[in-house]
N, C-alpha and C. Protein backbone atom coordinates (compact mmCIF):
# COMPACT_ATOMS: atom_id res chain seq x y z
N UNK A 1 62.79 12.22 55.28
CA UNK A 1 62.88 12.99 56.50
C UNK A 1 63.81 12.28 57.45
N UNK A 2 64.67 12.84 58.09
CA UNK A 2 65.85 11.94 59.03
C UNK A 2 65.08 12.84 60.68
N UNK A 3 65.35 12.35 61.29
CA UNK A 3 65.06 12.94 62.49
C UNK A 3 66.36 12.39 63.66
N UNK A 4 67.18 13.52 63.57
CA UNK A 4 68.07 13.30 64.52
C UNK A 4 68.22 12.57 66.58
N UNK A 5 66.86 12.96 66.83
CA UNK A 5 66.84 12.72 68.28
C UNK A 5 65.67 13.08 68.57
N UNK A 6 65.40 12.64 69.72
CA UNK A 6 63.67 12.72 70.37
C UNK A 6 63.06 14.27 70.39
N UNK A 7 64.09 14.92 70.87
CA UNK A 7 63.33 16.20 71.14
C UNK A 7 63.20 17.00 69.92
N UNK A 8 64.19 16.72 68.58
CA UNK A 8 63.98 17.19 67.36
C UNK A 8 62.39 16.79 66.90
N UNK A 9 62.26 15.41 66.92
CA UNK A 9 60.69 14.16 66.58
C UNK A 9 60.01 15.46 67.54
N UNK A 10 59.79 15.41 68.65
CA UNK A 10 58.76 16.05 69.44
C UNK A 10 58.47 17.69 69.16
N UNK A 11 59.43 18.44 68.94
CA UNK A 11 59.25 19.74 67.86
C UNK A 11 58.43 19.82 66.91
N UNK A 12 59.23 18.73 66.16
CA UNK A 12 57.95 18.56 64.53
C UNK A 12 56.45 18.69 65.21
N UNK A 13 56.31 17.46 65.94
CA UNK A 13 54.63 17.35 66.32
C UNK A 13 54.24 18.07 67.02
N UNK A 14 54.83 19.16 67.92
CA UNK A 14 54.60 20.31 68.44
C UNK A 14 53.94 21.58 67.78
N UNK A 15 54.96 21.28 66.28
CA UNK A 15 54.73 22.73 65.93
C UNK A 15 53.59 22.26 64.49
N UNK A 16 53.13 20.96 64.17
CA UNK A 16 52.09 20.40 63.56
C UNK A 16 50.58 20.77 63.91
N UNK A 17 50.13 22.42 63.46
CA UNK A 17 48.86 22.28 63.67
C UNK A 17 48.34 23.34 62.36
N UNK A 18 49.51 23.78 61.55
CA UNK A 18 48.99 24.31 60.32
C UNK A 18 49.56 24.14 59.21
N UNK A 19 49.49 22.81 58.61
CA UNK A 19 50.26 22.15 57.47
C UNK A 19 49.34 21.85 56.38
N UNK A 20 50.92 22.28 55.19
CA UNK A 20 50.43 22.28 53.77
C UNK A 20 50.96 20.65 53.34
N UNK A 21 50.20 20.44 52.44
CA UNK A 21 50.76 18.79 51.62
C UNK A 21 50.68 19.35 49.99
N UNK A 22 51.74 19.10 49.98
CA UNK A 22 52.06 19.52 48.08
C UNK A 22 52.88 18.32 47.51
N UNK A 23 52.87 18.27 46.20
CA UNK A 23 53.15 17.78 45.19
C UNK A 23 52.48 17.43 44.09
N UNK A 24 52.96 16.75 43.22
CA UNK A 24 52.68 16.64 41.72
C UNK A 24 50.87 16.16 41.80
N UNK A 25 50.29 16.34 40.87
CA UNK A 25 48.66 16.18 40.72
C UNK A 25 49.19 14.58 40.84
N UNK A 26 48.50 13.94 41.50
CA UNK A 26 48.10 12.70 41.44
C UNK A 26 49.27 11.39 42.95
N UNK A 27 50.21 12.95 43.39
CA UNK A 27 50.78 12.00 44.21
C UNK A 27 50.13 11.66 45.95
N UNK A 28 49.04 11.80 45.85
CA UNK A 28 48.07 11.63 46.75
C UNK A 28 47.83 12.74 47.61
N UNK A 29 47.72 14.00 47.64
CA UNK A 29 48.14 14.84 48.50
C UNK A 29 46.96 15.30 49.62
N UNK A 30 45.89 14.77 48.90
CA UNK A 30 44.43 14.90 49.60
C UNK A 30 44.29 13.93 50.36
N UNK A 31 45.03 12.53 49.69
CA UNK A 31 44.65 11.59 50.25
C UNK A 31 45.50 11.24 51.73
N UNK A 32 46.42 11.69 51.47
CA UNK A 32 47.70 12.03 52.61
C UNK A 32 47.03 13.41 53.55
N UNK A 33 46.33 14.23 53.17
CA UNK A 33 45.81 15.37 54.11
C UNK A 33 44.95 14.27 55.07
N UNK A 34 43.88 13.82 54.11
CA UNK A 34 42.75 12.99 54.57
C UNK A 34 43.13 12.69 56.00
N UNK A 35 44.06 11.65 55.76
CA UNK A 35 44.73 10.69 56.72
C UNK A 35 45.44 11.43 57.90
N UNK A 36 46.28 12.68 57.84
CA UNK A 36 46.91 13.18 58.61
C UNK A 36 45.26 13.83 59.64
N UNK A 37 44.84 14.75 58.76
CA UNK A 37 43.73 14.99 59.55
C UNK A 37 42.74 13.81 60.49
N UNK A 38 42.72 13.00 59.76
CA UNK A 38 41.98 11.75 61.10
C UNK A 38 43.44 11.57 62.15
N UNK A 39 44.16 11.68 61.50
CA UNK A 39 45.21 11.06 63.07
C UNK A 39 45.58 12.33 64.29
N UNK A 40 45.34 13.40 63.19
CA UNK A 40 45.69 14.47 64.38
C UNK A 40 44.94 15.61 65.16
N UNK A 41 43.63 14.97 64.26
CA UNK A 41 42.12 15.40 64.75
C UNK A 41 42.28 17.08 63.93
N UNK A 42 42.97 17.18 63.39
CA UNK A 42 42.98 18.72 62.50
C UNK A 42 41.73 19.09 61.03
N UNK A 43 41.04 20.11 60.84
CA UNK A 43 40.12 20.15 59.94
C UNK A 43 41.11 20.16 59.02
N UNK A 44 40.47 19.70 57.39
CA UNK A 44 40.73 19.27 56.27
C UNK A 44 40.64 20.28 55.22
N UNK A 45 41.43 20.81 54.62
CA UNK A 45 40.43 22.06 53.27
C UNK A 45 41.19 21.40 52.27
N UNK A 46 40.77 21.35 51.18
CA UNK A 46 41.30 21.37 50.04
C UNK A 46 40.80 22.13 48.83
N UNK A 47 42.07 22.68 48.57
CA UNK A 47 42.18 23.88 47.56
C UNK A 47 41.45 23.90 46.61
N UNK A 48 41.34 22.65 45.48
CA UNK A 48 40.40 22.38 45.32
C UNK A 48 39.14 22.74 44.51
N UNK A 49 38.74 22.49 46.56
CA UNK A 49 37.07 22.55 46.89
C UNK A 49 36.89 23.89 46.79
N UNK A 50 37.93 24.99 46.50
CA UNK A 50 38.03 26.36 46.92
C UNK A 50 37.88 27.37 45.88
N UNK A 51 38.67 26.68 44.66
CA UNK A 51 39.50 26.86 43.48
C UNK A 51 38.11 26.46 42.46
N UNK A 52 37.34 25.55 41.90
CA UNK A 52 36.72 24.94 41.30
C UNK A 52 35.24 24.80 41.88
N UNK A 53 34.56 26.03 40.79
CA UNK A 53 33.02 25.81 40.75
C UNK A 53 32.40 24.96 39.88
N UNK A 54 31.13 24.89 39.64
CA UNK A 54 30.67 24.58 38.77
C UNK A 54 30.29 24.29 37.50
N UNK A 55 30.74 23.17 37.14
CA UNK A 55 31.12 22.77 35.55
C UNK A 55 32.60 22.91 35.37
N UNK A 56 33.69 23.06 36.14
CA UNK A 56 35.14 22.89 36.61
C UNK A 56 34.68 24.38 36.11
N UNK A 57 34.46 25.50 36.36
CA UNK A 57 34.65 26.65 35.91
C UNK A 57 35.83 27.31 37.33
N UNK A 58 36.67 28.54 36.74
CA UNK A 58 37.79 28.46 37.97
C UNK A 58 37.15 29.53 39.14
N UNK A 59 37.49 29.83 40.45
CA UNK A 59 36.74 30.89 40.70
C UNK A 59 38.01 32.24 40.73
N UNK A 60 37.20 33.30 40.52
CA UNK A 60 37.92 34.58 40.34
C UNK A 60 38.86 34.51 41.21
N UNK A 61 40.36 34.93 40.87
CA UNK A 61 41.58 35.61 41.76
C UNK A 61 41.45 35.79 43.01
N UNK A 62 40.16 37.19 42.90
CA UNK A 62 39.93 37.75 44.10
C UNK A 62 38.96 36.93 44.81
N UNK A 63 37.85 36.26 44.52
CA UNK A 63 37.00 35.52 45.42
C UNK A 63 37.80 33.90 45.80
N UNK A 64 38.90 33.26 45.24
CA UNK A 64 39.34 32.34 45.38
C UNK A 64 40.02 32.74 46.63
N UNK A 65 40.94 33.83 46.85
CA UNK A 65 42.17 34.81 47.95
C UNK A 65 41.02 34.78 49.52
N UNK A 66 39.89 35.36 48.61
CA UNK A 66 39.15 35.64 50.24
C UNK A 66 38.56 33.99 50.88
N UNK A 67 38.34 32.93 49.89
CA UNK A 67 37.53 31.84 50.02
C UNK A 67 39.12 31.41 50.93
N UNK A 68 39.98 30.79 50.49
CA UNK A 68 41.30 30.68 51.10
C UNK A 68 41.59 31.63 52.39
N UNK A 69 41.52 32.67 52.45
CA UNK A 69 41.76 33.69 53.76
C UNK A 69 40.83 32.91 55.25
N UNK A 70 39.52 32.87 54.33
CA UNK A 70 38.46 32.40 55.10
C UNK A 70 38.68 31.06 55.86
N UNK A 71 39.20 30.22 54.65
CA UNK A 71 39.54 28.94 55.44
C UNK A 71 40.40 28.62 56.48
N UNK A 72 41.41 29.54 56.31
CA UNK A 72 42.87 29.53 57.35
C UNK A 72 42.50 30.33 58.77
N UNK A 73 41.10 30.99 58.70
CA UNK A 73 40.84 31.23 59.95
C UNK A 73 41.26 30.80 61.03
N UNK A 74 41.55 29.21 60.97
CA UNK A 74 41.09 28.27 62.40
C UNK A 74 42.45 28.76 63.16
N UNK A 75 42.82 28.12 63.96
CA UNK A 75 44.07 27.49 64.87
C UNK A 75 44.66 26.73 64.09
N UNK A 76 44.02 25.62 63.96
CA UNK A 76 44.72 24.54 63.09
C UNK A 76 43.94 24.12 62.00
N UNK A 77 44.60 23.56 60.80
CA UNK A 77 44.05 23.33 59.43
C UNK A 77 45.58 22.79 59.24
N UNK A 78 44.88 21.79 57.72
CA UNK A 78 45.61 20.80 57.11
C UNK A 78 45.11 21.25 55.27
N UNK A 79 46.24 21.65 54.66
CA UNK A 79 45.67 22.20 53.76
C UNK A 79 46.36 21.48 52.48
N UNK A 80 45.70 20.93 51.04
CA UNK A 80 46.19 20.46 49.99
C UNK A 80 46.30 20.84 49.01
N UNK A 81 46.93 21.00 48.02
CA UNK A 81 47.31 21.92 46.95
C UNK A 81 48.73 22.68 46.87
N UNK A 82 48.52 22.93 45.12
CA UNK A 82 49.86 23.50 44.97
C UNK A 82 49.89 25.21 44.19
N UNK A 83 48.20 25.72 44.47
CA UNK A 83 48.13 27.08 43.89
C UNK A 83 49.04 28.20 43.77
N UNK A 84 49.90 28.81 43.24
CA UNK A 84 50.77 29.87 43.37
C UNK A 84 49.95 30.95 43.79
N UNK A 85 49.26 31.10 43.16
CA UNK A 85 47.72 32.37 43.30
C UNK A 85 48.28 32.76 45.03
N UNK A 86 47.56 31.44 45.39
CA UNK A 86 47.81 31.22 47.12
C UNK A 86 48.82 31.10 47.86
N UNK A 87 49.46 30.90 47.41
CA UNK A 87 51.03 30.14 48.22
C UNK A 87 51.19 31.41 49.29
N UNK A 88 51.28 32.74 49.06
CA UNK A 88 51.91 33.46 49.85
C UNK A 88 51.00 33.57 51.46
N UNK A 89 50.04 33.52 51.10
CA UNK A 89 48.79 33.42 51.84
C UNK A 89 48.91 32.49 52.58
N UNK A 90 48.70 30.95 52.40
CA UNK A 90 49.02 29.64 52.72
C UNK A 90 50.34 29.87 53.73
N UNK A 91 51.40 29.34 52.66
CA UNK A 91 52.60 29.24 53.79
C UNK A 91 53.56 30.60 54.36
N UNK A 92 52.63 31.38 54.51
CA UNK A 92 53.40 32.67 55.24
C UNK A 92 52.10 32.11 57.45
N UNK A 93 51.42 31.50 56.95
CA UNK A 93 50.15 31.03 58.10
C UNK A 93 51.07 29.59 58.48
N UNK A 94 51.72 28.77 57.75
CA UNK A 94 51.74 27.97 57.96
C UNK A 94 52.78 27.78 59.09
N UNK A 95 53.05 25.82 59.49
CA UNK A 95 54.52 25.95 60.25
C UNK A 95 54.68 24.32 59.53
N UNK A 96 54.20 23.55 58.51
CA UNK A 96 54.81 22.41 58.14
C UNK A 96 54.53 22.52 56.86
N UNK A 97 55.57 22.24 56.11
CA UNK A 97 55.12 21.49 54.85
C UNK A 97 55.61 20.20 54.66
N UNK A 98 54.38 19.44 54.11
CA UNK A 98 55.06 17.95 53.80
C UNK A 98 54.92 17.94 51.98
N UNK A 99 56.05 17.35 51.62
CA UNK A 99 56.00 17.48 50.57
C UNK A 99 56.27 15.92 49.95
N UNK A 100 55.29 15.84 49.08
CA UNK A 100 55.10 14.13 48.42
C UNK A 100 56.29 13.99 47.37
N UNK A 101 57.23 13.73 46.89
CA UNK A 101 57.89 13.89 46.07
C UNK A 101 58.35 12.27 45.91
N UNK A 102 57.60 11.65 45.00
CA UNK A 102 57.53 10.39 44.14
C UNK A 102 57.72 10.12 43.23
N UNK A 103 58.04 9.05 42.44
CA UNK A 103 58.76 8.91 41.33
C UNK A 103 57.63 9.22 40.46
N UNK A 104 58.03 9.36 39.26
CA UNK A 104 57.22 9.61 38.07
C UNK A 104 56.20 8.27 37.74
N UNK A 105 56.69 7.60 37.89
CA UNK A 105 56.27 6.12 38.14
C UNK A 105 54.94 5.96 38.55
N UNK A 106 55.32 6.35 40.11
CA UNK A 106 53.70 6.38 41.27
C UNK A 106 53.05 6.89 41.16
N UNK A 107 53.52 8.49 40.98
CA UNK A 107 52.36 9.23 40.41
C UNK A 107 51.60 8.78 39.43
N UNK A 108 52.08 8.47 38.33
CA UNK A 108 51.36 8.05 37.31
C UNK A 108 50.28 7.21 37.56
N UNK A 109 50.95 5.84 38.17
CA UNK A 109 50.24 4.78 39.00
C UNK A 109 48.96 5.17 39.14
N UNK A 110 49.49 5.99 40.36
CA UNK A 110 48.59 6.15 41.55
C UNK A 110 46.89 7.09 40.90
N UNK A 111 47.78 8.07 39.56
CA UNK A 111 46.45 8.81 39.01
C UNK A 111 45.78 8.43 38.00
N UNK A 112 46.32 7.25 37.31
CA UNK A 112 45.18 6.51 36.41
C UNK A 112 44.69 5.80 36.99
N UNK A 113 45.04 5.25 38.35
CA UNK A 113 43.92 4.13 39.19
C UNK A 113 42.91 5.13 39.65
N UNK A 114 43.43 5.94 40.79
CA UNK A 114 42.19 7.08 41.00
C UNK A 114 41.36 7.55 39.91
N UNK A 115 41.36 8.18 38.63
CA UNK A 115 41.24 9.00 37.95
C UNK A 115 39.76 7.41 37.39
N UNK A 116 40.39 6.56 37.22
CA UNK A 116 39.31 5.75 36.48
C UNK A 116 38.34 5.35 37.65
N UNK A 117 38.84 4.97 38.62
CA UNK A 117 37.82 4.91 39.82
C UNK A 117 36.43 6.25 39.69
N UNK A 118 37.12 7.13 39.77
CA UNK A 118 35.86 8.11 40.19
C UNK A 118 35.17 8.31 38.74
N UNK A 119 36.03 7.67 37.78
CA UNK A 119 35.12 7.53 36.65
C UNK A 119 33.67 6.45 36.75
N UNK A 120 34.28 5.36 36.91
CA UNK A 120 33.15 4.48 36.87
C UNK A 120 32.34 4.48 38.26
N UNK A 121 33.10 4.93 38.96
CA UNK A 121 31.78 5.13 40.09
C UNK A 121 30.69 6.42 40.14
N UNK A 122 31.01 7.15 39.50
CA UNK A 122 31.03 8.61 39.18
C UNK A 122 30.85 9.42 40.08
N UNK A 123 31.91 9.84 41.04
CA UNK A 123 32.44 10.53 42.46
C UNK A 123 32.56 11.19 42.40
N UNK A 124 31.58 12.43 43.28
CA UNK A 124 31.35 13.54 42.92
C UNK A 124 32.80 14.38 43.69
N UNK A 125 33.18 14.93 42.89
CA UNK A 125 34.73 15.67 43.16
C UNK A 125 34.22 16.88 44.25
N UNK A 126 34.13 17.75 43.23
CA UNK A 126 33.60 19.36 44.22
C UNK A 126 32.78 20.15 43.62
N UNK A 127 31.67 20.66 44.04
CA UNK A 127 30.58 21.40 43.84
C UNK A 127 29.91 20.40 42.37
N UNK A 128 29.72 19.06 42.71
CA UNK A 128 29.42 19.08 41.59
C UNK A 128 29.62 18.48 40.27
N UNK A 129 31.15 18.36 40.30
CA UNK A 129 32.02 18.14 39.19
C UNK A 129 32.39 16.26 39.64
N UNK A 130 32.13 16.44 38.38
CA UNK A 130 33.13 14.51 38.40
C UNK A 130 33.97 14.83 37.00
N UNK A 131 34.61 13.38 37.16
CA UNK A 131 35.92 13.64 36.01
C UNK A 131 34.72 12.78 34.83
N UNK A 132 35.11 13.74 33.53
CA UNK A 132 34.47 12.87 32.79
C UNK A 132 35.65 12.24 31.49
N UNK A 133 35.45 11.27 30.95
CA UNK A 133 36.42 10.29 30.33
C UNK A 133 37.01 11.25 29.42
N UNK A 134 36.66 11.90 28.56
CA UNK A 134 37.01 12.58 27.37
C UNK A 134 38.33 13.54 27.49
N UNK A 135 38.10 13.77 29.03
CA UNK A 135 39.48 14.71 29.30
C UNK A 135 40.49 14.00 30.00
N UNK A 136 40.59 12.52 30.29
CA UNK A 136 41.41 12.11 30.78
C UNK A 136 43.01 11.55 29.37
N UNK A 137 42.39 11.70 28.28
CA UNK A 137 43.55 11.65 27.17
C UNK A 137 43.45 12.46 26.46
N UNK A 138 42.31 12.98 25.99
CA UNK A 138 41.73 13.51 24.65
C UNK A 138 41.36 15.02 24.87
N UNK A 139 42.20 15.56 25.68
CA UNK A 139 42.03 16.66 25.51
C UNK A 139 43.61 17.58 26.56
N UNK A 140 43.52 19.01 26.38
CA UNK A 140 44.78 19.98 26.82
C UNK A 140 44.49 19.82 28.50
N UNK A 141 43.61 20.27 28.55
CA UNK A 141 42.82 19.99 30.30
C UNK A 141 43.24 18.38 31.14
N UNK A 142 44.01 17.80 30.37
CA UNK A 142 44.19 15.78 30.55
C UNK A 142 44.83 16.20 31.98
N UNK A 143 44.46 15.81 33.16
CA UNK A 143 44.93 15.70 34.19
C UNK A 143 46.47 14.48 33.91
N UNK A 144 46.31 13.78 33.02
CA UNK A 144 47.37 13.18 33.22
C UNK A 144 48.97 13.73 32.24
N UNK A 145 47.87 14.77 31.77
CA UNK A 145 49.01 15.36 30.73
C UNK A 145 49.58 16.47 31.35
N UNK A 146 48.83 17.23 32.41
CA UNK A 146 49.44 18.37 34.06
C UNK A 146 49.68 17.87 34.26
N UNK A 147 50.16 16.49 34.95
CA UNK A 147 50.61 15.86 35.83
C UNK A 147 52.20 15.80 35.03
N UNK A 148 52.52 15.08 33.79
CA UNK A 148 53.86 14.92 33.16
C UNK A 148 54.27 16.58 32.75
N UNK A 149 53.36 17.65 32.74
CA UNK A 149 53.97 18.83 32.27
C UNK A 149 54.64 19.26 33.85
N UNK A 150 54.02 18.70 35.00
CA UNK A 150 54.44 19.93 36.26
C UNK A 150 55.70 19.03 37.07
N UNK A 151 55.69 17.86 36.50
CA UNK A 151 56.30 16.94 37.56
C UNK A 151 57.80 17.24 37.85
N UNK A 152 58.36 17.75 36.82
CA UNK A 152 59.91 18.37 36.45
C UNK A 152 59.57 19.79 37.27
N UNK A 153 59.29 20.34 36.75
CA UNK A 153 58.57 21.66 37.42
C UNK A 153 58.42 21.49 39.20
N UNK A 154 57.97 20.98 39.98
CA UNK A 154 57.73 20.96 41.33
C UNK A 154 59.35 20.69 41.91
N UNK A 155 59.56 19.84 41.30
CA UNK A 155 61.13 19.24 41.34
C UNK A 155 61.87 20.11 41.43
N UNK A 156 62.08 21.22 40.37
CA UNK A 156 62.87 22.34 40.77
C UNK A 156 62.55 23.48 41.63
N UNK A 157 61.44 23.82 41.80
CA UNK A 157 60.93 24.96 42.53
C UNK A 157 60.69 24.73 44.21
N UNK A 158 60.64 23.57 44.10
CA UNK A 158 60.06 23.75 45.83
C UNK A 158 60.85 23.41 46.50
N UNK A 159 62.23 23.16 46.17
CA UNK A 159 63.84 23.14 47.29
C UNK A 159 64.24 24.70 47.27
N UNK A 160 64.03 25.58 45.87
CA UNK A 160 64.50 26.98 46.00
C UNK A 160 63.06 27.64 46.77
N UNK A 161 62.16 27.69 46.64
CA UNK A 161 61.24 27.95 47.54
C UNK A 161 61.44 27.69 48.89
N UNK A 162 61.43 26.55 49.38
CA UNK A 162 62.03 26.27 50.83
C UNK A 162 63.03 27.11 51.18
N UNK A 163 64.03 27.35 50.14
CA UNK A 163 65.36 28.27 51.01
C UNK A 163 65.15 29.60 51.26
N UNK A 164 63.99 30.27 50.80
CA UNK A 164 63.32 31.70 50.59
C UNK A 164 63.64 32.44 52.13
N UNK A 165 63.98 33.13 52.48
CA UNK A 165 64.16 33.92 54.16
C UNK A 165 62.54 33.92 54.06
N UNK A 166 61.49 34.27 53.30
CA UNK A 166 60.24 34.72 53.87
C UNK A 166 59.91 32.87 54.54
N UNK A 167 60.29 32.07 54.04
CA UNK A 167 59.40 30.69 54.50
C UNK A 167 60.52 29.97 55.55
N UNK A 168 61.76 30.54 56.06
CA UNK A 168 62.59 29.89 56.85
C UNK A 168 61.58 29.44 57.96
N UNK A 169 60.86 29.85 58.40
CA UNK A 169 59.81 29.48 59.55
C UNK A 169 59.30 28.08 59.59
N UNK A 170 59.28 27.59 58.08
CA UNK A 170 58.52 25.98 57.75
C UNK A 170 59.68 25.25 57.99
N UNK A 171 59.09 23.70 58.57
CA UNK A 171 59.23 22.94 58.81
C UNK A 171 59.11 21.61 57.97
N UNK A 172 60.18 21.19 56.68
CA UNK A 172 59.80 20.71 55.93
C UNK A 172 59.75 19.07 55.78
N UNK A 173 58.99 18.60 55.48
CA UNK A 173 59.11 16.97 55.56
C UNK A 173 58.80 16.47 54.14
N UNK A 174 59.95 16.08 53.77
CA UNK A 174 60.31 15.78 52.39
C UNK A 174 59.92 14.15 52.26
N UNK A 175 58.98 13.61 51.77
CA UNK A 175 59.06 12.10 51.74
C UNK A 175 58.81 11.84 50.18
N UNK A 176 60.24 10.88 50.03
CA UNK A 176 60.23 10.46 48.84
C UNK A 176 59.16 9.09 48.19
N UNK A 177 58.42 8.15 49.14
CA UNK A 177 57.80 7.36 48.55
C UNK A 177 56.55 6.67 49.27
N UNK A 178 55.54 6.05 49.04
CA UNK A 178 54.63 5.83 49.50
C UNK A 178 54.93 5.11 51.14
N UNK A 179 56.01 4.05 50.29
CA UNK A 179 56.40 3.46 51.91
C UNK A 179 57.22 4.86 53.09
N UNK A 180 57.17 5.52 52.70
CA UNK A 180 58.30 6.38 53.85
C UNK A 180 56.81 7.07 54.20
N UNK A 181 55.79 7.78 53.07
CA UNK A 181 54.78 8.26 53.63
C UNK A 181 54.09 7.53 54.56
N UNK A 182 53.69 6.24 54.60
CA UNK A 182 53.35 5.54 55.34
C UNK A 182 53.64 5.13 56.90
N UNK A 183 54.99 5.25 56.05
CA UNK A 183 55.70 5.09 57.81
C UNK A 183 55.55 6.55 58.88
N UNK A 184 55.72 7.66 58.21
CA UNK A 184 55.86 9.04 58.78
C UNK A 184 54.64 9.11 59.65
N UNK A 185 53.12 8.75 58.83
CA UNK A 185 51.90 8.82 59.27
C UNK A 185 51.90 7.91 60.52
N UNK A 186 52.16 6.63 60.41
CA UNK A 186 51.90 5.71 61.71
C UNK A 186 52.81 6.55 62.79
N UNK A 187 54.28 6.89 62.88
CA UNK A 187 55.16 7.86 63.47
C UNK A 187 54.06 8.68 64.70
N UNK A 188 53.22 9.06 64.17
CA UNK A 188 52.78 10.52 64.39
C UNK A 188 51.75 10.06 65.77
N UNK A 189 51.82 11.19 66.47
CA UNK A 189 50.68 10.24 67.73
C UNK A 189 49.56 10.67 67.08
N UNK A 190 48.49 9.69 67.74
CA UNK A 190 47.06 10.54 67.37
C UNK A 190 46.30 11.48 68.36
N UNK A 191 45.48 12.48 67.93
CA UNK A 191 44.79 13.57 68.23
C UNK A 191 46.06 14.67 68.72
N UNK A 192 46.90 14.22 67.41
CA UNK A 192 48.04 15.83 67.79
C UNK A 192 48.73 15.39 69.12
């Protein structure tokens, strides 16, 4: 993200009160919502928690659209995920997207450290669900095997997405690595 001059910086955080965080499964995007939401006092949803019932079963099209509709109610929300289902829904409401875009590397990193964490602690994900070992290699469902199928994939779609006339409205903040994410977050004042 370059930020030309003060009053450009002061725009961004102006118009920061209904932002999406996307990228590849595992490049922290919850964990980066998490954080934005404590600094800017904004509620938290993640897709998710929205998307995924019980026993990872998915929820219907139509009850996932209204569960999502429901959430974007507020003023402000901080929202994570990369659902297409949703997208139109999502960022047609929105006015930021930050987008995690990290090397293949970090991601990776970053989702076999998580991924075994909530293993051995056994952390309850959503409604319920924890990750259990068998699908982290050994199976089509391998979060780490979505993660190397989409990572090329996000890469191309979400610069031609950005240029779309329906999403010219967003405000995009492209950060390429943990340290720039880091820095962007301290950047930011707190309580918005």
């Amino acid at each position: 993200m370059r930020l030309d001059n003060y009053y450009e910086t002061r725009l961004i955080y102006i118009r920061m009160r209904r932002i999406v965080i996307v990228g590849t499964s595992g490049s922290g995007k919850t964990t980066v919502a998490r954080q934005l939401s404590q600094r800017l006092a904004i509620p938290h949803i993640e897709l998710d928690a929205l998307y995924l019932e019980v026993n990872w079963t998915a929820a219907s099209p139509i009850v996932f659209q209204e569960r999502t509709i429901q959430a974007l109610s507020g003023d402000a929300w901080i929202i994570d995920g990369n659902y297409s289902s949703v997208r139109n829904i999502i960022w047609s409401r929105a006015e930021t997207i930050v987008w995690l875009d990290y090397s293949l590397w970090t991601i990776m990193r970053q989702l076999l450290r998580g991924t075994f964490r909530r293993i051995l602690t056994q952390e309850e994900l959503w409604n319920g669900n924890r990750e259990p070992i068998r699908t982290i290699f050994f199976s089509k469902d391998s979060i780490l095997l979505w993660a190397l199928q989409t990572y090329r994939r996000w890469g191309r779609e979400y610069p031609v997405l950005f240029s779309k006339p329906e999403y010219a409205h967003l405000q995009v903040v492209h950060l390429h690595s943990l340290r720039a994410t880091r820095e962007w977050l301290a950047s930011l004042p707190k309580g918005g």
